[in-house]
PDB file of N, CA and C in Angstrom:
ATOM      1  N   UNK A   1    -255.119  15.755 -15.357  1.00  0.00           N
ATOM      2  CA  UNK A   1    -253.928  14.967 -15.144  1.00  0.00           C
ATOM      3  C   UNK A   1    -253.239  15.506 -13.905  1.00  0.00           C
ATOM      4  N   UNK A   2    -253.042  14.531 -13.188  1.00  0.00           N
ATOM      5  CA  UNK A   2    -252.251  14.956 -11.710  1.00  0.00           C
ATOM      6  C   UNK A   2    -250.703  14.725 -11.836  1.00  0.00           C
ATOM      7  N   UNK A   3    -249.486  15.407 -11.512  1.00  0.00           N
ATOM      8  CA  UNK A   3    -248.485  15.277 -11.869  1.00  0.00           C
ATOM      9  C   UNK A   3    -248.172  15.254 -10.618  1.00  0.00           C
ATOM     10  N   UNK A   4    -247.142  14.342 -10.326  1.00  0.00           N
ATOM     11  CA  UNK A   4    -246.520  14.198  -8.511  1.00  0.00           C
ATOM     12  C   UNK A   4    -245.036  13.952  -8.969  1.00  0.00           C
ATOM     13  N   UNK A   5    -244.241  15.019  -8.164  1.00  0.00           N
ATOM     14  CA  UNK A   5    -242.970  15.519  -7.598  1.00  0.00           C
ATOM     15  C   UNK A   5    -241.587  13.603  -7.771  1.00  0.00           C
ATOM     16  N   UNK A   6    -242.719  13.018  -8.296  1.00  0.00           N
ATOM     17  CA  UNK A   6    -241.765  11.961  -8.559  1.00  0.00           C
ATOM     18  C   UNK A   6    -241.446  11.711 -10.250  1.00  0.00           C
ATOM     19  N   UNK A   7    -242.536  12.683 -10.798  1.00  0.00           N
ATOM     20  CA  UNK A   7    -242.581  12.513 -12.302  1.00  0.00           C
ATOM     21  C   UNK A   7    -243.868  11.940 -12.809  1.00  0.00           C
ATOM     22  N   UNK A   8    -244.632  10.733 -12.254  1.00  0.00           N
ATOM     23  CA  UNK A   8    -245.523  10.092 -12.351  1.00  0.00           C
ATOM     24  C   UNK A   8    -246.704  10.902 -12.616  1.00  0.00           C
ATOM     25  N   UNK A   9    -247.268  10.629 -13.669  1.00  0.00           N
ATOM     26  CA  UNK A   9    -248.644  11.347 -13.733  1.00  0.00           C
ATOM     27  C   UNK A   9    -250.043  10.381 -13.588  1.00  0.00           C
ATOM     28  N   UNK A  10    -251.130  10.860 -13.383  1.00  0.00           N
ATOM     29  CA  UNK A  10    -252.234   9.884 -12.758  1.00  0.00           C
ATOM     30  C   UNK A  10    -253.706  10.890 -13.625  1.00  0.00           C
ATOM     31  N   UNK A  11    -253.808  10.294 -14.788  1.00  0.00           N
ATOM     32  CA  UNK A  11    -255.220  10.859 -15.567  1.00  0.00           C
ATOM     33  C   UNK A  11    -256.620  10.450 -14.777  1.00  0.00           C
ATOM     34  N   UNK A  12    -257.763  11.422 -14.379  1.00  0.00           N
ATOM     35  CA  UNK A  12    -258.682  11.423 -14.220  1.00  0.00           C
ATOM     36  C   UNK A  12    -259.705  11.067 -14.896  1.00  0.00           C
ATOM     37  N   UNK A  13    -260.497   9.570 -14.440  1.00  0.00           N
ATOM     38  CA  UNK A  13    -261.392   9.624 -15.463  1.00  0.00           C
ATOM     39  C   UNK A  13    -263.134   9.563 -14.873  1.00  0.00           C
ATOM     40  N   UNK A  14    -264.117  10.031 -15.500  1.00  0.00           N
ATOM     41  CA  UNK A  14    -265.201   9.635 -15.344  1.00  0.00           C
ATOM     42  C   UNK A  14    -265.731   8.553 -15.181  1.00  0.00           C
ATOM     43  N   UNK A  15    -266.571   7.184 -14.611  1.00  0.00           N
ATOM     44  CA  UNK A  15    -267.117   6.366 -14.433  1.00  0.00           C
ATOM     45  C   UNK A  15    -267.739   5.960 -15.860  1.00  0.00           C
ATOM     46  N   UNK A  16    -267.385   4.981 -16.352  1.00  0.00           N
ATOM     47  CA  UNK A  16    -268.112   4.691 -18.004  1.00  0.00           C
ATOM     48  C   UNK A  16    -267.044   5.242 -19.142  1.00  0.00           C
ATOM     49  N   UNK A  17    -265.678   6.475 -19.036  1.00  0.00           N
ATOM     50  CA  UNK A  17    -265.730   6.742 -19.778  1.00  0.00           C
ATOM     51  C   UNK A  17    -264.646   5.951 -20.836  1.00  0.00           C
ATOM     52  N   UNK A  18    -264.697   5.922 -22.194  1.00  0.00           N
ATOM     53  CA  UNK A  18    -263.673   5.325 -22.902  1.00  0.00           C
ATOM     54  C   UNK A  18    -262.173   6.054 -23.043  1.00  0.00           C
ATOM     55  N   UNK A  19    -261.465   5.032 -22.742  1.00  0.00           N
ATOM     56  CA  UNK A  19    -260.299   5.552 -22.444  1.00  0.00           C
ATOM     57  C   UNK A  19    -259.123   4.773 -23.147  1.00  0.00           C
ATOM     58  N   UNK A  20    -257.718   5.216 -23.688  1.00  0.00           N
ATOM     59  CA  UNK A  20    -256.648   4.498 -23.853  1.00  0.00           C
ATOM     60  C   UNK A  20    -255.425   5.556 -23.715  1.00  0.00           C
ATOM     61  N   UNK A  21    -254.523   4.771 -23.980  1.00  0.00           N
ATOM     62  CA  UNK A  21    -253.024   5.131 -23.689  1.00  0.00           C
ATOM     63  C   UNK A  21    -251.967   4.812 -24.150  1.00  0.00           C
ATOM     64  N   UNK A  22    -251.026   5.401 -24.061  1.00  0.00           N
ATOM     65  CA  UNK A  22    -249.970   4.612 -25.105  1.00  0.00           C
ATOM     66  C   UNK A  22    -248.597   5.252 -24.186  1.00  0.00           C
ATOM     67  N   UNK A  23    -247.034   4.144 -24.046  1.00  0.00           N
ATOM     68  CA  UNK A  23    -246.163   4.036 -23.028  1.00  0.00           C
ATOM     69  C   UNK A  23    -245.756   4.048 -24.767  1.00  0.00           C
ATOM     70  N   UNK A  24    -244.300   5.045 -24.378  1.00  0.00           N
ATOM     71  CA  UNK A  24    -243.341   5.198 -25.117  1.00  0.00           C
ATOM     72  C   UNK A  24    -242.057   4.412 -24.956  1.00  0.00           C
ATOM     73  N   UNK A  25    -241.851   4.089 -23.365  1.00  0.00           N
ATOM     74  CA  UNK A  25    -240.567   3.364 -23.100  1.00  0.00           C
ATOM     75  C   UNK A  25    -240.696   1.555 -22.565  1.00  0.00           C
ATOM     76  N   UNK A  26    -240.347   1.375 -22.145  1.00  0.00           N
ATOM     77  CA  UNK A  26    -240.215   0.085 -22.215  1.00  0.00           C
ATOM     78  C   UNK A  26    -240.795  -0.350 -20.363  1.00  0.00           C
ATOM     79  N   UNK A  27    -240.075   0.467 -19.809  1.00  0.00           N
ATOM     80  CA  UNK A  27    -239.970   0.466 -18.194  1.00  0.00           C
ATOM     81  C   UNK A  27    -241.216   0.998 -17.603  1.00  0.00           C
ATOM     82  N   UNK A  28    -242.364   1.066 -18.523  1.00  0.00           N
ATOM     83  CA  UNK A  28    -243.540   2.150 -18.438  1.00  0.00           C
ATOM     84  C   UNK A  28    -244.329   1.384 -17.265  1.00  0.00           C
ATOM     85  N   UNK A  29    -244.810   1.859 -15.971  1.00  0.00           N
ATOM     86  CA  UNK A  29    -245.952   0.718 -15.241  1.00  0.00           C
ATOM     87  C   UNK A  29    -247.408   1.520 -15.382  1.00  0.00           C
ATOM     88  N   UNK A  30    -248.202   0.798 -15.404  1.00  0.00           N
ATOM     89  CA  UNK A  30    -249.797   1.272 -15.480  1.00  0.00           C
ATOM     90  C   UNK A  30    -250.446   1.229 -14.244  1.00  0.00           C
ATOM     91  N   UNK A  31    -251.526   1.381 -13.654  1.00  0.00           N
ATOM     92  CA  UNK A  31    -252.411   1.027 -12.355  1.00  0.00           C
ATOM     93  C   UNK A  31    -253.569   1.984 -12.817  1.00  0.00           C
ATOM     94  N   UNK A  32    -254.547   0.979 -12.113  1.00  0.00           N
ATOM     95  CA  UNK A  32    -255.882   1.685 -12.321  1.00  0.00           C
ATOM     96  C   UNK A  32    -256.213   1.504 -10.618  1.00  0.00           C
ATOM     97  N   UNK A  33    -256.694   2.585 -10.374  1.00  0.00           N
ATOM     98  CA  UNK A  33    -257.430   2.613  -9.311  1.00  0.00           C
ATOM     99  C   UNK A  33    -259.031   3.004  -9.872  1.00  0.00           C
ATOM    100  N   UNK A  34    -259.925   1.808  -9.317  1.00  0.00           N
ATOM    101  CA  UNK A  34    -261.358   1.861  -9.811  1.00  0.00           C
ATOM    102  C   UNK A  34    -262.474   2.105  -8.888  1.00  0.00           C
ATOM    103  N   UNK A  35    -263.777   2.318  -9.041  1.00  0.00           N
ATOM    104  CA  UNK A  35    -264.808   3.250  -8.263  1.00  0.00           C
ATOM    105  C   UNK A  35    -264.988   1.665  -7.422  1.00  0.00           C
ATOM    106  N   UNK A  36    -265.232   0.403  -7.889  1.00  0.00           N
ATOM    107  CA  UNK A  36    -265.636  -0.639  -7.169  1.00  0.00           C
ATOM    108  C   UNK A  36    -264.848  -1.761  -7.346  1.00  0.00           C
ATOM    109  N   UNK A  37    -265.219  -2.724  -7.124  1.00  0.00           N
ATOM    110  CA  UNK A  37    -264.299  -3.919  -7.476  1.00  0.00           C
ATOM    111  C   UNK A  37    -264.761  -4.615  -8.799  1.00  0.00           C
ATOM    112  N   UNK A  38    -263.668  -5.059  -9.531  1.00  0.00           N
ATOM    113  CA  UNK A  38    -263.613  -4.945 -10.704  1.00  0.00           C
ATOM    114  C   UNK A  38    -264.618  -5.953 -11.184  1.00  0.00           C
ATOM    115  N   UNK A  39    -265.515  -5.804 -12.600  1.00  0.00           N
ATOM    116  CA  UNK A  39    -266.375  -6.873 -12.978  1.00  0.00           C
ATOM    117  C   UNK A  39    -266.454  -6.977 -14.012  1.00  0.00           C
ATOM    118  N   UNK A  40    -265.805  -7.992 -14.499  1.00  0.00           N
ATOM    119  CA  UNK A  40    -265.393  -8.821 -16.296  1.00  0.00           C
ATOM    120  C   UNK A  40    -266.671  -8.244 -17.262  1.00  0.00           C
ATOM    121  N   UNK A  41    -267.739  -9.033 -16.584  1.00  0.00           N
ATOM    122  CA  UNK A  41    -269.093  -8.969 -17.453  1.00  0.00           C
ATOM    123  C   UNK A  41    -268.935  -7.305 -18.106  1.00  0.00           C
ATOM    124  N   UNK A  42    -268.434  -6.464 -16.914  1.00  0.00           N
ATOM    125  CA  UNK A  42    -268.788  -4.855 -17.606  1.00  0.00           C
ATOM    126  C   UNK A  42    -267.427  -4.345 -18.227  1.00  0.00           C
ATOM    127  N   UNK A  43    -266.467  -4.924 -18.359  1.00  0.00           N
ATOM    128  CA  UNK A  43    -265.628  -4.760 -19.399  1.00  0.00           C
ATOM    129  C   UNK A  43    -265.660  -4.519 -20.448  1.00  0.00           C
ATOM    130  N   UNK A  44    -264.910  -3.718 -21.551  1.00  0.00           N
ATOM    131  CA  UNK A  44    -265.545  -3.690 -22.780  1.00  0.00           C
ATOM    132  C   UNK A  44    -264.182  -3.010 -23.397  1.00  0.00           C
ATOM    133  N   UNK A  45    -264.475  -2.992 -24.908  1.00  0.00           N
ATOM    134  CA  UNK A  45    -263.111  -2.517 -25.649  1.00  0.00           C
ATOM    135  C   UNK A  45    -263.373  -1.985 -26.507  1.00  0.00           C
ATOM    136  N   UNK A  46    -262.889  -1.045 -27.411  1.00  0.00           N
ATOM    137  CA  UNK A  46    -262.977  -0.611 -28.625  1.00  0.00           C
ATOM    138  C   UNK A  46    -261.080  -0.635 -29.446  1.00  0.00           C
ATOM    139  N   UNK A  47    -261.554  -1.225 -30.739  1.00  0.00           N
ATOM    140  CA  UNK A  47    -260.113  -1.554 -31.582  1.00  0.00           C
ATOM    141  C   UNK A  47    -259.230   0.284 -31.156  1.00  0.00           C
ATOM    142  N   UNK A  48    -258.002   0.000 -31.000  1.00  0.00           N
ATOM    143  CA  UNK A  48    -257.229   1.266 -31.048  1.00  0.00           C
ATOM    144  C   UNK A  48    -257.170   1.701 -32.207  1.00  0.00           C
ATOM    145  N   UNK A  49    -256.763   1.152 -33.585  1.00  0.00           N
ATOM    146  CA  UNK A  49    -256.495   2.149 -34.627  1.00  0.00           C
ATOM    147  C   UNK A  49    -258.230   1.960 -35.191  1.00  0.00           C
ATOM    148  N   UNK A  50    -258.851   2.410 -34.433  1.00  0.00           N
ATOM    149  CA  UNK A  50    -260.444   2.088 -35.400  1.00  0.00           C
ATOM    150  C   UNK A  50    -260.152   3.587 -36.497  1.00  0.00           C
ATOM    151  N   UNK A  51    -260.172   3.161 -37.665  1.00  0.00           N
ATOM    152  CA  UNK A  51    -260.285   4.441 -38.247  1.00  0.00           C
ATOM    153  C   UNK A  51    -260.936   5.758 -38.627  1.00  0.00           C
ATOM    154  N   UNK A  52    -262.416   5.474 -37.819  1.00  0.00           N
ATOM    155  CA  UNK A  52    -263.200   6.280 -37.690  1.00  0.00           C
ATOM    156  C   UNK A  52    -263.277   7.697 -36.445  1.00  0.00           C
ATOM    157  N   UNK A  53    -262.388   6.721 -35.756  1.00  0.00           N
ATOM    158  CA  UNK A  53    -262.163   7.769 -34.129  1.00  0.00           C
ATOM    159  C   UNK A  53    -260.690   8.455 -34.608  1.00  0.00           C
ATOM    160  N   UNK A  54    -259.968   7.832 -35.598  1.00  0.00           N
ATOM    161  CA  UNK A  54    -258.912   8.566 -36.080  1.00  0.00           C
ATOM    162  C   UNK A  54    -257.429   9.085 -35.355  1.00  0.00           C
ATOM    163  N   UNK A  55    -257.423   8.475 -34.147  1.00  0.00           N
ATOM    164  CA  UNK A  55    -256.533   8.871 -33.023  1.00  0.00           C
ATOM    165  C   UNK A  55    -254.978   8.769 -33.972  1.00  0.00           C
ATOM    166  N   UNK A  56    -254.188   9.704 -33.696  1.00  0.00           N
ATOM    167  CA  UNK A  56    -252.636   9.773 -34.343  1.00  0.00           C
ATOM    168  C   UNK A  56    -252.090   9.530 -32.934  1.00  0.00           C
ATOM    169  N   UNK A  57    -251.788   7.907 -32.935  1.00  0.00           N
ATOM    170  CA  UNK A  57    -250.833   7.698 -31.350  1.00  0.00           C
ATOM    171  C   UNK A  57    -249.614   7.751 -31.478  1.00  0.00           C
ATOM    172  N   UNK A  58    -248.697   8.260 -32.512  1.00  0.00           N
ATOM    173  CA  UNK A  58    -247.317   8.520 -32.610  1.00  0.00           C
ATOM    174  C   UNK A  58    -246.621   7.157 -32.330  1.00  0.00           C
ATOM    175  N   UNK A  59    -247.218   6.164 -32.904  1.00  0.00           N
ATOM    176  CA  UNK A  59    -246.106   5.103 -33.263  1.00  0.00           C
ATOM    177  C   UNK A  59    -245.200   5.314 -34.671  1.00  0.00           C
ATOM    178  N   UNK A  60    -244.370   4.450 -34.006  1.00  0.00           N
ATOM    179  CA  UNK A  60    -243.291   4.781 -35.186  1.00  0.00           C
ATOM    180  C   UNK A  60    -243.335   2.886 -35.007  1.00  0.00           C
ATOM    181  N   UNK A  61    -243.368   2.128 -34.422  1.00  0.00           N
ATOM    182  CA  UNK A  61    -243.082   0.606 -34.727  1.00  0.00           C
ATOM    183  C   UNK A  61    -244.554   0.074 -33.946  1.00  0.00           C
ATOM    184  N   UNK A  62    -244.665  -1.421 -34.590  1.00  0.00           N
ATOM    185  CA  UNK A  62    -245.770  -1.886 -34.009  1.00  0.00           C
ATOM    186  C   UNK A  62    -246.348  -1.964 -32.299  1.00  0.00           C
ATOM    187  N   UNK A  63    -247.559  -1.405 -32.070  1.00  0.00           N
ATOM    188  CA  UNK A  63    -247.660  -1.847 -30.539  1.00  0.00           C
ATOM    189  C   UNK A  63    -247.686  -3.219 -29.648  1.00  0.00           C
ATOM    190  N   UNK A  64    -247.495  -3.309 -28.777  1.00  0.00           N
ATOM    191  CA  UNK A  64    -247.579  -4.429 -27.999  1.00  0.00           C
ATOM    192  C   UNK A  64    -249.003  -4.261 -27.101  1.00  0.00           C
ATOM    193  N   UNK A  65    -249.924  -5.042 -27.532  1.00  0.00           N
ATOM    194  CA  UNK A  65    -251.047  -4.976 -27.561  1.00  0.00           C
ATOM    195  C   UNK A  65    -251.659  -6.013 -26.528  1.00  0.00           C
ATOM    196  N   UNK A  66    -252.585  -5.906 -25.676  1.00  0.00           N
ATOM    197  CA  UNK A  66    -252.852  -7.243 -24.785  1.00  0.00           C
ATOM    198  C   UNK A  66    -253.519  -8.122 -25.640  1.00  0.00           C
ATOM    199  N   UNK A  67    -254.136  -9.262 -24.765  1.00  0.00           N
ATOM    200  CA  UNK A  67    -255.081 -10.108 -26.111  1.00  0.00           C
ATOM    201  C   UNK A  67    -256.491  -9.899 -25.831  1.00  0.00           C
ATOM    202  N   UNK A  68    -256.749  -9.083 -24.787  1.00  0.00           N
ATOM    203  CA  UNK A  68    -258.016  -8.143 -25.200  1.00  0.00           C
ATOM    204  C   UNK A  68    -258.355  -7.179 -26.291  1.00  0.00           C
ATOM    205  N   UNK A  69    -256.956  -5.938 -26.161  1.00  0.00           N
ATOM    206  CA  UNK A  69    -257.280  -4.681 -27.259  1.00  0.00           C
ATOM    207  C   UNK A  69    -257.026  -5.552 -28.656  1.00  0.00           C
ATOM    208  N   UNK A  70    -256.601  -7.194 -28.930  1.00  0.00           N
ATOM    209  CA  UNK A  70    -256.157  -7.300 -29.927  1.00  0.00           C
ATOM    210  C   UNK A  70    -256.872  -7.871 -30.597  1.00  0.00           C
ATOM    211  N   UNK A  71    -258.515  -8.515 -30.029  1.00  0.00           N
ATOM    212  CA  UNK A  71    -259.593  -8.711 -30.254  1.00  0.00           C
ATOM    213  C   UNK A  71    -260.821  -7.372 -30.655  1.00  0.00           C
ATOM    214  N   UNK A  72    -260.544  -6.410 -30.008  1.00  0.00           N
ATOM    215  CA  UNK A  72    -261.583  -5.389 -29.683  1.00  0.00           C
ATOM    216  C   UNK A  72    -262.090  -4.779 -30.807  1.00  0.00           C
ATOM    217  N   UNK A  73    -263.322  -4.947 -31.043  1.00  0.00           N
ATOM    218  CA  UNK A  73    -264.234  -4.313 -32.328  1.00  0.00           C
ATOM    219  C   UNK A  73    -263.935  -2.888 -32.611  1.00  0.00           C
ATOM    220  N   UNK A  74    -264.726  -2.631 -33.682  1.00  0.00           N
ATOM    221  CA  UNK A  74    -264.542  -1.302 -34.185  1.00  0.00           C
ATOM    222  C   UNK A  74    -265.629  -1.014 -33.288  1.00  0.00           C
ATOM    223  N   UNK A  75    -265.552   0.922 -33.531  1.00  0.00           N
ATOM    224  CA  UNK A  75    -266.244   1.734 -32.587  1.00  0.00           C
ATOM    225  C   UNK A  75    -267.992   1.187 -32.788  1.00  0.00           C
ATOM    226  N   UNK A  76    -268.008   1.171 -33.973  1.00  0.00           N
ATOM    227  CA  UNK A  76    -269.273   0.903 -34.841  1.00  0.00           C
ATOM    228  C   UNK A  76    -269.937  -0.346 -34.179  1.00  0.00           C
ATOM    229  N   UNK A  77    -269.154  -1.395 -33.720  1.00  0.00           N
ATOM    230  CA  UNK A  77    -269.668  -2.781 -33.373  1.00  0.00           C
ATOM    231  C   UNK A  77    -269.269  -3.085 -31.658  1.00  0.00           C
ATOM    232  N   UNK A  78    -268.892  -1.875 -31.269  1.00  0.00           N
ATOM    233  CA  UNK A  78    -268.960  -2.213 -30.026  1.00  0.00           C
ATOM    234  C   UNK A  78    -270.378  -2.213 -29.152  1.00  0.00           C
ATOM    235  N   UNK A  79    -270.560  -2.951 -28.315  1.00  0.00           N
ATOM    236  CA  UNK A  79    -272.176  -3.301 -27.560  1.00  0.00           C
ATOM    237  C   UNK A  79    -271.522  -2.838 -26.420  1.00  0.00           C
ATOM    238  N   UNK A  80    -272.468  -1.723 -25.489  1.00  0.00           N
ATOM    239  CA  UNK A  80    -271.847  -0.935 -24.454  1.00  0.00           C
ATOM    240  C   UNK A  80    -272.641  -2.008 -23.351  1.00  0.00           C
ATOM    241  N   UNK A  81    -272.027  -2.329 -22.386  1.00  0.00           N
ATOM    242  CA  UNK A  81    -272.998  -3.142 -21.187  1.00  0.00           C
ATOM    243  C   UNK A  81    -273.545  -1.822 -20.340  1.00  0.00           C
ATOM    244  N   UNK A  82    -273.797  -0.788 -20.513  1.00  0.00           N
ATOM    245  CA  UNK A  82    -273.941   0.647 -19.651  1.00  0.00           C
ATOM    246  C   UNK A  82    -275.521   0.849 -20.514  1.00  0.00           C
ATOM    247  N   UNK A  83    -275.922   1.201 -19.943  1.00  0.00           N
ATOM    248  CA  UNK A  83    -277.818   1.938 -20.025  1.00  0.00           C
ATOM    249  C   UNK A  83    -277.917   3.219 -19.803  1.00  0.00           C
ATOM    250  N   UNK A  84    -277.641   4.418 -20.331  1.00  0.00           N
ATOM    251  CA  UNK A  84    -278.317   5.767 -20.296  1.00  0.00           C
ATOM    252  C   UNK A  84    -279.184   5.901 -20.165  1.00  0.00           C
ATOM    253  N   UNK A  85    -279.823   6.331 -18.921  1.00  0.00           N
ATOM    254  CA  UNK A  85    -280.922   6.717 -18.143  1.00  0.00           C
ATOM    255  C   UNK A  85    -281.300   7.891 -18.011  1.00  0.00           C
ATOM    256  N   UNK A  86    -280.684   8.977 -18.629  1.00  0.00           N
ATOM    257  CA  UNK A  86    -280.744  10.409 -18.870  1.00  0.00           C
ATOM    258  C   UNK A  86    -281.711  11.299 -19.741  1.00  0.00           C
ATOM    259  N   UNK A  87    -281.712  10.366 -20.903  1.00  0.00           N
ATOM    260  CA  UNK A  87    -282.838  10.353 -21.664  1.00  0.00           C
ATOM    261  C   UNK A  87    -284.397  10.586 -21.443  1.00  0.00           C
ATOM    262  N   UNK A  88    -285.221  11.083 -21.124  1.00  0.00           N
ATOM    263  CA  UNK A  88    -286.790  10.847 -20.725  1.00  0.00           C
ATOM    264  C   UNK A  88    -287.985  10.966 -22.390  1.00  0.00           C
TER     265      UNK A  88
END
């Protein structure tokens, strides 16, 4: 996590990796800066409260959710569009 002298922090992520977040205030802004230009087809989601990944996101009232994460399968039924090639 990069923290800059304005307050703003900016999380580092790996290429592929699964990621979420959660804004406590209201005034919260997001930005992604990405490796290429962006492509729907390789989009993908996993449900936030899946209960198997178990995450405690410290809500206290319901989230405001896009109408992507509000569709998004459990961990179990998600289909990754990514191919591990690491394997031999």
């Amino acid at each position: 996590m990069k923290q800059f002298n304005s307050g703003a922090a900016v999380p580092t992520l790996n290429r592929n990796d699964i990621h979420g977040f959660v804004t406590l205030t209201e005034d919260t802004e997001v930005q992604y800066k990405c490796s290429d230009v962006y492509a729907p087809d390789c989009d993908g989601g996993i449900r936030w409260d899946d209960p198997t990944i178990g995450i405690d996101w410290g809500l206290t009232d319901a989230p405001v959710l896009s109408a992507k994460d509000k569709v998004a399968p459990l961990f179990a039924g998600f289909e990754s569009p990514f191919v591990w090639e690491g394997a031999a």
